[in-house]
PDB file of N, CA and C in Angstrom:
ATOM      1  N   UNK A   1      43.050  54.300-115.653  1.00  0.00           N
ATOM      2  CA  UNK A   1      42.529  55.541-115.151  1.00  0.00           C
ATOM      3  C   UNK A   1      42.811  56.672-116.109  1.00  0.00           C
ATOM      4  N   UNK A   2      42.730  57.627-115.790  1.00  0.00           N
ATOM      5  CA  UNK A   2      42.240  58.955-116.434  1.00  0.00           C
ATOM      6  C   UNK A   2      43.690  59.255-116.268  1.00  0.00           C
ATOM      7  N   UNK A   3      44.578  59.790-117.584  1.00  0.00           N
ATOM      8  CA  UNK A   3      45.578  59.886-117.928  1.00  0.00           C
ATOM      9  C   UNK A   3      46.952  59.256-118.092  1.00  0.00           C
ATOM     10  N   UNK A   4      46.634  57.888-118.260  1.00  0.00           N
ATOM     11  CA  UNK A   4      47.315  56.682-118.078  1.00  0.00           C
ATOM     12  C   UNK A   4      47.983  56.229-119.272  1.00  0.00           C
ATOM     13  N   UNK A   5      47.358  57.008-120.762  1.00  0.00           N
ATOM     14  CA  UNK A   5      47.662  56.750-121.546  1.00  0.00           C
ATOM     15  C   UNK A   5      48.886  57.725-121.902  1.00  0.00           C
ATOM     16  N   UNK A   6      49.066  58.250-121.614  1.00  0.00           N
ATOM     17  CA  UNK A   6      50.309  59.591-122.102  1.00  0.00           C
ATOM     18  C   UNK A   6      51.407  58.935-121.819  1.00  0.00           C
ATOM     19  N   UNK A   7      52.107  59.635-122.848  1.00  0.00           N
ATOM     20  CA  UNK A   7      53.710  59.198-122.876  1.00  0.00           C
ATOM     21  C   UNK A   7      53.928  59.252-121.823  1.00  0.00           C
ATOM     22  N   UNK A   8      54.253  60.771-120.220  1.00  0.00           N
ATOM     23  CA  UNK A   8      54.588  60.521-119.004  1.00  0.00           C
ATOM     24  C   UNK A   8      53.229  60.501-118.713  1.00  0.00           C
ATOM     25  N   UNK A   9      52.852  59.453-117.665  1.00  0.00           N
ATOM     26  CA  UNK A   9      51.478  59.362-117.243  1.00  0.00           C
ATOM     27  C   UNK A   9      51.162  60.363-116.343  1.00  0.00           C
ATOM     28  N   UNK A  10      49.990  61.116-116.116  1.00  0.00           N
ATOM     29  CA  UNK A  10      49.838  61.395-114.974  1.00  0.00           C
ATOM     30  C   UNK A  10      48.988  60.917-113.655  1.00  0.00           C
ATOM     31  N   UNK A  11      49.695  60.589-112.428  1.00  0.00           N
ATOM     32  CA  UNK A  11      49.367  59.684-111.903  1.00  0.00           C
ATOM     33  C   UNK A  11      48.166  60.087-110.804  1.00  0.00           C
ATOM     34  N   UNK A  12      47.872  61.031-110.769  1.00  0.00           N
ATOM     35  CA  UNK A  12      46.504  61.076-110.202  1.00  0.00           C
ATOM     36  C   UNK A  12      46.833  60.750-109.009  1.00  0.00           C
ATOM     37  N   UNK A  13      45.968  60.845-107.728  1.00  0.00           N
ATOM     38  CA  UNK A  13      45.869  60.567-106.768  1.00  0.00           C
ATOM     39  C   UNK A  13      46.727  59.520-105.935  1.00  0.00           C
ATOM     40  N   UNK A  14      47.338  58.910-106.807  1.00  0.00           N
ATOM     41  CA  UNK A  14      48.303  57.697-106.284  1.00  0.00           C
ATOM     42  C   UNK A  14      49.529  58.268-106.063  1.00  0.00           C
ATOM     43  N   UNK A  15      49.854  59.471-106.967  1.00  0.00           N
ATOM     44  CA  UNK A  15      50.794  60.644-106.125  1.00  0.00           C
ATOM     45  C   UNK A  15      50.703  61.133-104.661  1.00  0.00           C
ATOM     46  N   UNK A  16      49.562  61.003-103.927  1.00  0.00           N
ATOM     47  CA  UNK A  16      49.166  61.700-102.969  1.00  0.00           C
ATOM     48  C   UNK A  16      49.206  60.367-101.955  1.00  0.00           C
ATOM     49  N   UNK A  17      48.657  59.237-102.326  1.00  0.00           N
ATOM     50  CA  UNK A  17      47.761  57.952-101.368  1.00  0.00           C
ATOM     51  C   UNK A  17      48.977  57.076-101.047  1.00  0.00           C
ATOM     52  N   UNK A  18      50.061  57.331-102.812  1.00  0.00           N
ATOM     53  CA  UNK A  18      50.847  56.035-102.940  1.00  0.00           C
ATOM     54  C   UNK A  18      50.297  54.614-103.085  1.00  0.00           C
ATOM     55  N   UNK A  19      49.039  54.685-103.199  1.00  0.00           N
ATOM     56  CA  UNK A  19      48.349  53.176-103.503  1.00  0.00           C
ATOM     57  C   UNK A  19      48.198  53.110-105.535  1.00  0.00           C
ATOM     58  N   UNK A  20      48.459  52.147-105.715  1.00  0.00           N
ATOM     59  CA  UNK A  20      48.626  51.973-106.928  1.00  0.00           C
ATOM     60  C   UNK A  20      46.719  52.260-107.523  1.00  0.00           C
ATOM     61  N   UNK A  21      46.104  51.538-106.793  1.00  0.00           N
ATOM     62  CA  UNK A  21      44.860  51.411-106.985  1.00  0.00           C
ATOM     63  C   UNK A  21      43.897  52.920-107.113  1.00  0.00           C
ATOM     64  N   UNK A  22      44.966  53.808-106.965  1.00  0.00           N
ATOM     65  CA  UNK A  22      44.442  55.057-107.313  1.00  0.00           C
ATOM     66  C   UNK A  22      45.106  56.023-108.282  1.00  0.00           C
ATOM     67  N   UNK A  23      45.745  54.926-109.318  1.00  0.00           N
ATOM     68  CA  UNK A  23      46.507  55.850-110.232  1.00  0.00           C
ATOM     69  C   UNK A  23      45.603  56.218-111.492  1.00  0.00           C
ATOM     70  N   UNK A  24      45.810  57.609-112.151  1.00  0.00           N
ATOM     71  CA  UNK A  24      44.537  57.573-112.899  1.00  0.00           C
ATOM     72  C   UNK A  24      43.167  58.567-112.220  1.00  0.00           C
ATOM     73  N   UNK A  25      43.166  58.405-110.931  1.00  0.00           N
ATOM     74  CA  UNK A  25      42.178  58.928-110.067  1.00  0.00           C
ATOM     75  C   UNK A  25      42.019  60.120-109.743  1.00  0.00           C
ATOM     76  N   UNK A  26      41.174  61.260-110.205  1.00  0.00           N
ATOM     77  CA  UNK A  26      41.284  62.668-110.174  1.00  0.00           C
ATOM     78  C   UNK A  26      39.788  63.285-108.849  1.00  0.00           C
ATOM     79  N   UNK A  27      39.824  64.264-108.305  1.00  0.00           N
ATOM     80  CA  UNK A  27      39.203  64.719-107.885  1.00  0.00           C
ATOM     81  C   UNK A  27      37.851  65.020-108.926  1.00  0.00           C
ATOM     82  N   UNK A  28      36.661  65.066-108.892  1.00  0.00           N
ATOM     83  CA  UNK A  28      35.638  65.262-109.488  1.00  0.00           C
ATOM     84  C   UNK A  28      34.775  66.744-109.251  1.00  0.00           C
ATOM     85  N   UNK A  29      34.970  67.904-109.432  1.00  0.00           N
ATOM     86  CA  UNK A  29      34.418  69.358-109.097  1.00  0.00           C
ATOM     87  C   UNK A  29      33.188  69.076-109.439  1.00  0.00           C
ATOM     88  N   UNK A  30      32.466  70.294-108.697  1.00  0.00           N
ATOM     89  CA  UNK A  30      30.573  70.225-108.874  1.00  0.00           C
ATOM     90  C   UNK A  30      30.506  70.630-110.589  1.00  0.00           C
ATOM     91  N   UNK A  31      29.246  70.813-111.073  1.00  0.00           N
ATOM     92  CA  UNK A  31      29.031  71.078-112.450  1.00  0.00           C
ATOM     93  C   UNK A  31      28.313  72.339-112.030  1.00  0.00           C
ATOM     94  N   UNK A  32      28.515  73.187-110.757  1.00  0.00           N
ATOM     95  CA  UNK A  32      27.881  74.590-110.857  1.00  0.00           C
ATOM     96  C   UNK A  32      28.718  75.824-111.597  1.00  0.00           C
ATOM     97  N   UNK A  33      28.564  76.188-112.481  1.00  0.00           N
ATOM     98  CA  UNK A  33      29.270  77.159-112.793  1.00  0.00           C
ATOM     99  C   UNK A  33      30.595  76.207-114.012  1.00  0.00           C
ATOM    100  N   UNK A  34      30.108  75.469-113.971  1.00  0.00           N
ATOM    101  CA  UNK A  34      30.730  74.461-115.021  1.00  0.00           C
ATOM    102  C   UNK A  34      31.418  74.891-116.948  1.00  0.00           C
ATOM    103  N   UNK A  35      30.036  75.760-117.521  1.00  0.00           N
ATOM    104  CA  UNK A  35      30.270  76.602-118.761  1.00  0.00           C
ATOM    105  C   UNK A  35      31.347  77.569-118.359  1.00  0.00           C
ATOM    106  N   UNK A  36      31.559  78.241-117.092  1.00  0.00           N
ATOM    107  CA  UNK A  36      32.707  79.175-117.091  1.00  0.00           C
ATOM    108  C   UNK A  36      34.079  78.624-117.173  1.00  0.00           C
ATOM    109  N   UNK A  37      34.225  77.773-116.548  1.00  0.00           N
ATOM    110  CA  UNK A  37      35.762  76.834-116.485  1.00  0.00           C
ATOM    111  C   UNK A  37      36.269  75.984-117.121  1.00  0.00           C
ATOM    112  N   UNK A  38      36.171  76.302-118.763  1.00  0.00           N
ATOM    113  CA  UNK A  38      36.647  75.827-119.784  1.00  0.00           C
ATOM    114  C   UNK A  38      38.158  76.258-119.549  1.00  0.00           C
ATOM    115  N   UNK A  39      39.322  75.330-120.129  1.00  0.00           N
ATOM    116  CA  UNK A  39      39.079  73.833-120.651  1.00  0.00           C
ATOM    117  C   UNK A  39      38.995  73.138-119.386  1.00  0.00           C
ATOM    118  N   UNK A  40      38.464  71.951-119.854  1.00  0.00           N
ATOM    119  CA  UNK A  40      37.378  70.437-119.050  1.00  0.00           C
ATOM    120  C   UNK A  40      38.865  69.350-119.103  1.00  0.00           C
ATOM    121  N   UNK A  41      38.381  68.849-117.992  1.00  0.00           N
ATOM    122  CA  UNK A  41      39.555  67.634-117.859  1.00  0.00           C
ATOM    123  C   UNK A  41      40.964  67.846-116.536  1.00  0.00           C
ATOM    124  N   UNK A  42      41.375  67.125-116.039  1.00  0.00           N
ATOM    125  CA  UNK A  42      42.299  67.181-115.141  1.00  0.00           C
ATOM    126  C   UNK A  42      43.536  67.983-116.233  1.00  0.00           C
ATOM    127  N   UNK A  43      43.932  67.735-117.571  1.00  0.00           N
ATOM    128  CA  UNK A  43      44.680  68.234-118.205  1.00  0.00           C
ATOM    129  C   UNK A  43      44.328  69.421-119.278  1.00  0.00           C
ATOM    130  N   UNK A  44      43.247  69.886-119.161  1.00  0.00           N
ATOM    131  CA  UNK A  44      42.530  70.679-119.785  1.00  0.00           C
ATOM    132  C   UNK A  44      42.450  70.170-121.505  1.00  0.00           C
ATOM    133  N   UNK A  45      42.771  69.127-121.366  1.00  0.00           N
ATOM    134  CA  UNK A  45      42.577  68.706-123.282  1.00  0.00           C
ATOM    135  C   UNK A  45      41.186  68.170-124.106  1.00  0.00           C
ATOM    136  N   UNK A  46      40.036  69.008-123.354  1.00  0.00           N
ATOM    137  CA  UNK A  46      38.591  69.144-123.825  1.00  0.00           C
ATOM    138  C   UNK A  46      38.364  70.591-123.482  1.00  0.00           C
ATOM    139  N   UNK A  47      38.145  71.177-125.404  1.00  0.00           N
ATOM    140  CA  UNK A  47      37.597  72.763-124.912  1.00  0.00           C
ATOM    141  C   UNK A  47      36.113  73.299-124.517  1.00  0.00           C
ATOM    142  N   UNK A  48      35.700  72.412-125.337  1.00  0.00           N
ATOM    143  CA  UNK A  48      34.080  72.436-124.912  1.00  0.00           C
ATOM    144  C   UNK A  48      33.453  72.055-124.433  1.00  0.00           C
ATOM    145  N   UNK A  49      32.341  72.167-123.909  1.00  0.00           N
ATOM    146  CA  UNK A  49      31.042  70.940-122.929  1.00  0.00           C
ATOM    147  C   UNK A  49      31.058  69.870-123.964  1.00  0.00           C
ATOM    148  N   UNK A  50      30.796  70.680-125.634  1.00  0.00           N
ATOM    149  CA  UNK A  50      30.302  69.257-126.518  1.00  0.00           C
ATOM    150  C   UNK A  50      31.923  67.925-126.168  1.00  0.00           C
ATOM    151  N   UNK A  51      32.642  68.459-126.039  1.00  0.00           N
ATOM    152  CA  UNK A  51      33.890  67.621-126.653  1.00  0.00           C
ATOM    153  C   UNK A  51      33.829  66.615-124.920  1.00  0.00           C
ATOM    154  N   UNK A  52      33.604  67.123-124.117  1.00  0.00           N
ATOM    155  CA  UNK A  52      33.373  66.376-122.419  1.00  0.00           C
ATOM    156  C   UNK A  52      32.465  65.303-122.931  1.00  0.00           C
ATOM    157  N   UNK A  53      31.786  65.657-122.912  1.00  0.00           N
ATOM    158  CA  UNK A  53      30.346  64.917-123.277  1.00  0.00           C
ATOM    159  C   UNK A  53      30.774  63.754-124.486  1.00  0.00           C
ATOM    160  N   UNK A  54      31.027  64.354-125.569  1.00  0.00           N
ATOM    161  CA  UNK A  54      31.351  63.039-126.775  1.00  0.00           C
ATOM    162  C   UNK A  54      32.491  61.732-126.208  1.00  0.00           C
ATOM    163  N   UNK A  55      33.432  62.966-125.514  1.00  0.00           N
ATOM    164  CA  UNK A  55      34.643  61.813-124.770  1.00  0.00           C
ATOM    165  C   UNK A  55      33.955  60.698-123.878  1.00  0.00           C
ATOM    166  N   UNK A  56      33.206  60.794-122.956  1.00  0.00           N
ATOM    167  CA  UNK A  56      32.735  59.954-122.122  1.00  0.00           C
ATOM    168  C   UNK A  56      31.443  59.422-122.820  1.00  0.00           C
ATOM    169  N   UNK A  57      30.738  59.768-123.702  1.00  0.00           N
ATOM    170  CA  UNK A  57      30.278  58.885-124.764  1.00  0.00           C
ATOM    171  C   UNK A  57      30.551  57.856-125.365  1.00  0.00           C
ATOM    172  N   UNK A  58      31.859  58.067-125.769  1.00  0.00           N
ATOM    173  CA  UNK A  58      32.752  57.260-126.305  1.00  0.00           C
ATOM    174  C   UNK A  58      33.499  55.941-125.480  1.00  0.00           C
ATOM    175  N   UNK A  59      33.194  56.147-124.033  1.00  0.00           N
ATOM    176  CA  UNK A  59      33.693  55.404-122.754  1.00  0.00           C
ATOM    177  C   UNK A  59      35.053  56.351-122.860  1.00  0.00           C
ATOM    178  N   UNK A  60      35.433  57.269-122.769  1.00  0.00           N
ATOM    179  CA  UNK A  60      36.368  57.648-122.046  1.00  0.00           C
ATOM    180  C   UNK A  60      37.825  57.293-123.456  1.00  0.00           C
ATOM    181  N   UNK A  61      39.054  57.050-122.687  1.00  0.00           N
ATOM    182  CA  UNK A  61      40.118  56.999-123.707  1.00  0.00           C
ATOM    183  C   UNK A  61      40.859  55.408-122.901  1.00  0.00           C
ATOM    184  N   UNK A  62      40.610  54.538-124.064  1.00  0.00           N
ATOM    185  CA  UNK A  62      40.708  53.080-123.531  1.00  0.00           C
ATOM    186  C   UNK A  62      42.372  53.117-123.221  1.00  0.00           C
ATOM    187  N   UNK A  63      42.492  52.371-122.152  1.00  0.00           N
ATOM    188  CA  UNK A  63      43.953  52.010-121.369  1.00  0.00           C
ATOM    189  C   UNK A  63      43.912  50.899-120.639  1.00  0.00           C
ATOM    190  N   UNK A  64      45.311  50.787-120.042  1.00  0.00           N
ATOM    191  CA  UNK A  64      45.470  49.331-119.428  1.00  0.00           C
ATOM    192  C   UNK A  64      44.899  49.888-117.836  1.00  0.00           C
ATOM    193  N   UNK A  65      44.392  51.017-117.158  1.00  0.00           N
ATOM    194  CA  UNK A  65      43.802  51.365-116.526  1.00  0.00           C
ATOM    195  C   UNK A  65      43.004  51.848-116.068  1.00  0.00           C
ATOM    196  N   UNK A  66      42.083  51.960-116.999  1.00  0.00           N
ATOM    197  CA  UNK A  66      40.931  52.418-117.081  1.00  0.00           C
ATOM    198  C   UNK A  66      39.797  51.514-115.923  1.00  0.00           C
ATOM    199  N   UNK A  67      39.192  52.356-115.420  1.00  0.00           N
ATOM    200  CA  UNK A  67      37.966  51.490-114.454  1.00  0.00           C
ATOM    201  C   UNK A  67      37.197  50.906-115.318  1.00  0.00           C
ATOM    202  N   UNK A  68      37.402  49.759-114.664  1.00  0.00           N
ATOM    203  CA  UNK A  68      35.558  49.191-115.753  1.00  0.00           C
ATOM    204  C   UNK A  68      34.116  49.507-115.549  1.00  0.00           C
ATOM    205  N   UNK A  69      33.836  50.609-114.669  1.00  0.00           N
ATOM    206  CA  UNK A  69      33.016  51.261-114.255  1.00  0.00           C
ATOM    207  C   UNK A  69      32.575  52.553-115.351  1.00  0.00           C
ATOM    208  N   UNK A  70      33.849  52.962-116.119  1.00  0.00           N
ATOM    209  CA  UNK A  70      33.233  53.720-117.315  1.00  0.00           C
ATOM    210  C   UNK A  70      33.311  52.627-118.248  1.00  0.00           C
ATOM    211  N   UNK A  71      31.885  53.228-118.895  1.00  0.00           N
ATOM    212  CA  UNK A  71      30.964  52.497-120.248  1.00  0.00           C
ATOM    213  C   UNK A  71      31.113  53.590-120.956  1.00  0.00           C
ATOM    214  N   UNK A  72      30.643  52.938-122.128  1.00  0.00           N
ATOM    215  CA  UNK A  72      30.218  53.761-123.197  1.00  0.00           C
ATOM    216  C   UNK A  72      28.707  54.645-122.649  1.00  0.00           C
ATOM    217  N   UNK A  73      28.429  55.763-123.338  1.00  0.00           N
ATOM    218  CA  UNK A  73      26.696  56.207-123.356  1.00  0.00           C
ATOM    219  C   UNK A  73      25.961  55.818-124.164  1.00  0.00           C
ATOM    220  N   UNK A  74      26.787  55.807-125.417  1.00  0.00           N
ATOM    221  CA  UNK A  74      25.628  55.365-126.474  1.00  0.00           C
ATOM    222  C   UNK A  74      24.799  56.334-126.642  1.00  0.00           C
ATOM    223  N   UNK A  75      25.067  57.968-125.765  1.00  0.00           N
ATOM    224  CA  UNK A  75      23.411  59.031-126.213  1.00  0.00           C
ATOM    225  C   UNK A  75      23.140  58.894-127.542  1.00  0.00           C
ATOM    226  N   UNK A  76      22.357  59.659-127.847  1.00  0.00           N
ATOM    227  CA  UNK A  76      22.115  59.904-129.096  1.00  0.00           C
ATOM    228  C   UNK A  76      22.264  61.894-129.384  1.00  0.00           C
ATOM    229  N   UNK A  77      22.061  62.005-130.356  1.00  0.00           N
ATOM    230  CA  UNK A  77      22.784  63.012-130.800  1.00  0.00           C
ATOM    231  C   UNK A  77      21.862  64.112-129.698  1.00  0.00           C
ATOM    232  N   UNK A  78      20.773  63.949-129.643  1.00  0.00           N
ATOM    233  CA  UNK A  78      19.793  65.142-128.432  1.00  0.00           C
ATOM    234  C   UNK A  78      19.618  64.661-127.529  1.00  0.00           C
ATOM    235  N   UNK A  79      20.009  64.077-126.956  1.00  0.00           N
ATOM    236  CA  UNK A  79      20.569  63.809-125.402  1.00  0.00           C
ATOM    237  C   UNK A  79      21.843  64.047-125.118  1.00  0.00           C
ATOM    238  N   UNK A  80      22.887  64.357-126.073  1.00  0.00           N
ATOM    239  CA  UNK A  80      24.127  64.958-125.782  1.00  0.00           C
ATOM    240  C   UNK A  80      23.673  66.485-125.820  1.00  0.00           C
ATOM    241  N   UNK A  81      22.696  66.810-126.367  1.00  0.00           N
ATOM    242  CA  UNK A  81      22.832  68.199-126.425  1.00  0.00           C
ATOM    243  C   UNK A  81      21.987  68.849-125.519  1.00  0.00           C
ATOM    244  N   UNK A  82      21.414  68.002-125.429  1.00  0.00           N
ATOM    245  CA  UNK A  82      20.122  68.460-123.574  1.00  0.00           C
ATOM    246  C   UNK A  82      21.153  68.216-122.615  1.00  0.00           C
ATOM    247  N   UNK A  83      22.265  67.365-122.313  1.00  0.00           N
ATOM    248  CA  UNK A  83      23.136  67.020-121.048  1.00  0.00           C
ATOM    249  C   UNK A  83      24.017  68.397-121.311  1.00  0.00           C
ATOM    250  N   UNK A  84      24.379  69.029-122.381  1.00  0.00           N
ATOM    251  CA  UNK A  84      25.416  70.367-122.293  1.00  0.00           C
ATOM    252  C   UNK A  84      24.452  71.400-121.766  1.00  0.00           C
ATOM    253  N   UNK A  85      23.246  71.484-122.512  1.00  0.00           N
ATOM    254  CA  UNK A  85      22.268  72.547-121.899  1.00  0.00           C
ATOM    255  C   UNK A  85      22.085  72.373-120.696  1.00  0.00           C
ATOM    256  N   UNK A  86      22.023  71.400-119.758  1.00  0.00           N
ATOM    257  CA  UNK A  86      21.276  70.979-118.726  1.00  0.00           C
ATOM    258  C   UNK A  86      22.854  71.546-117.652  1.00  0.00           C
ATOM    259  N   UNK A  87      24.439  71.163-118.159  1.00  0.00           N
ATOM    260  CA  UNK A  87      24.969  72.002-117.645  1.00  0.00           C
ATOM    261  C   UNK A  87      25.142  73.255-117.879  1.00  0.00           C
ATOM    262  N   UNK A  88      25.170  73.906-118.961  1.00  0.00           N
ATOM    263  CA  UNK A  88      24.909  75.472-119.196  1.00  0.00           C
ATOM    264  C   UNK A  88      23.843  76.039-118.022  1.00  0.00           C
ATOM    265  N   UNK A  89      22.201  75.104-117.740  1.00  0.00           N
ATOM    266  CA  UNK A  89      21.983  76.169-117.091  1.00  0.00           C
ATOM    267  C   UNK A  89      21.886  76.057-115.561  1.00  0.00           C
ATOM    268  N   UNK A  90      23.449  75.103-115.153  1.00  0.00           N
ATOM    269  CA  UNK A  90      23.662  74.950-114.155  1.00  0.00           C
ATOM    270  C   UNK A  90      24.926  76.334-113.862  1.00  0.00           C
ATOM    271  N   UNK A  91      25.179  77.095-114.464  1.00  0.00           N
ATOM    272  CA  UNK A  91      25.187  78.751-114.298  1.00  0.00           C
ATOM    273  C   UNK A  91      24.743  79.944-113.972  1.00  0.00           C
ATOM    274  N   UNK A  92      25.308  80.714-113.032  1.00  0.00           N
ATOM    275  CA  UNK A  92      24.568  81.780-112.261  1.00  0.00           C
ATOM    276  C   UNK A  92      25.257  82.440-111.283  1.00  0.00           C
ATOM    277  N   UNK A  93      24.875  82.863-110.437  1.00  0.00           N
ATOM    278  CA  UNK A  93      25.371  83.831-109.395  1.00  0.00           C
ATOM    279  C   UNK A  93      25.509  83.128-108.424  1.00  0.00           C
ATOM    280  N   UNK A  94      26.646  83.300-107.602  1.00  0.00           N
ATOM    281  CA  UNK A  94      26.695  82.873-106.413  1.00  0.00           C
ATOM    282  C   UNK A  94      25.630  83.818-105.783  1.00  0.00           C
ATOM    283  N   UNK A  95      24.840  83.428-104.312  1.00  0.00           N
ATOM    284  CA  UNK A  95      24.371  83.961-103.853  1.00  0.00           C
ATOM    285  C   UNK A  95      25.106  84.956-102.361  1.00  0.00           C
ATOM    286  N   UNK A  96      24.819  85.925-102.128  1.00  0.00           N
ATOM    287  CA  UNK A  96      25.442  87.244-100.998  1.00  0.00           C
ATOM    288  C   UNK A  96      25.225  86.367 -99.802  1.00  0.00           C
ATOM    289  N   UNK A  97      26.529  86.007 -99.328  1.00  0.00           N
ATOM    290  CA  UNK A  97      25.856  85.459 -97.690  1.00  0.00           C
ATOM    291  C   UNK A  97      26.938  86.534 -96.701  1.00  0.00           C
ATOM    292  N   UNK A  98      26.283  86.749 -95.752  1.00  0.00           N
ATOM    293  CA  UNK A  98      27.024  87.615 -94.881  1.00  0.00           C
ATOM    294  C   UNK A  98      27.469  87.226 -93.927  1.00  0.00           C
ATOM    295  N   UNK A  99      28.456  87.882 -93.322  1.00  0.00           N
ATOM    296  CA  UNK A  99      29.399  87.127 -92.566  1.00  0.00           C
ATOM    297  C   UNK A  99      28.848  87.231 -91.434  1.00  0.00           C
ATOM    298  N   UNK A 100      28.697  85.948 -90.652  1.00  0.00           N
ATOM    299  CA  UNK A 100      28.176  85.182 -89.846  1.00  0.00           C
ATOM    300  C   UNK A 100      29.009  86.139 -88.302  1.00  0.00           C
ATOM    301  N   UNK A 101      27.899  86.941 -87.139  1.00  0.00           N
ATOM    302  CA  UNK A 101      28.668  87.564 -86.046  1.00  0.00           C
ATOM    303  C   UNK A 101      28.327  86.559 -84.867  1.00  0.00           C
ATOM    304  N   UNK A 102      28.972  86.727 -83.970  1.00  0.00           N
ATOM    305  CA  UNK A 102      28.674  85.986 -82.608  1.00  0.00           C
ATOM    306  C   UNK A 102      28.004  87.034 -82.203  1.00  0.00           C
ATOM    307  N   UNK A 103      27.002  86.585 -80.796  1.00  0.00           N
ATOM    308  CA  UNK A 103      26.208  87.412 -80.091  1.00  0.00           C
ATOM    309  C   UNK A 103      26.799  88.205 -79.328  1.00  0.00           C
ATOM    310  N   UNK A 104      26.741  89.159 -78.936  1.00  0.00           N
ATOM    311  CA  UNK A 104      27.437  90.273 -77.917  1.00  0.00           C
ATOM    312  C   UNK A 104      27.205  89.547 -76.764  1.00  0.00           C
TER     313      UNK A 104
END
């Protein structure tokens, strides 16, 4: 799983479950507003969209726990760069919602 390789691991969700089968295992946030909340990663050690993107290109960072569910991408060089744009222009405004009254 996802940080398994570090000198102290961090254990992800198996902190919380205590099931081994979830060590490695991080919560996954939406990609709205995604370009603002640099750095990327449960440990913040990706500064850019490009560097997110090349990592999981790459299948991720190989370990003795890693899911076999991440693959490689194999993109090619403009399909990595349409998937950063495509989150860039998943950026914008929240929209005004007003606070909800009960009926008199």
């Amino acid at each position: 799983g996802v940080g398994m390789a570090a000198e102290k691991p961090d254990l992800g969700r198996s902190e919380i479950s205590k099931d081994e089968k979830d060590q490695g295992a991080f919560k996954t946030p939406t990609i709205r507003n995604v370009a603002l909340s640099a750095p990327y990663m449960h440990d913040g050690s990706q500064k850019t969209l490009e560097e997110v993107v090349e990592h999981y290109n790459k299948g991720g960072t190989p370990n003795s726990h890693l899911s076999t569910k991440i693959k490689k991408l194999d993109l090619k060089p403009e399909e990595k760069t349409d998937l950063v744009e495509f989150m860039k222009a998943c950026t914008g405004e929240f929209p005004t919602i007003e606070r909800g009254r009960l009926p008199e």
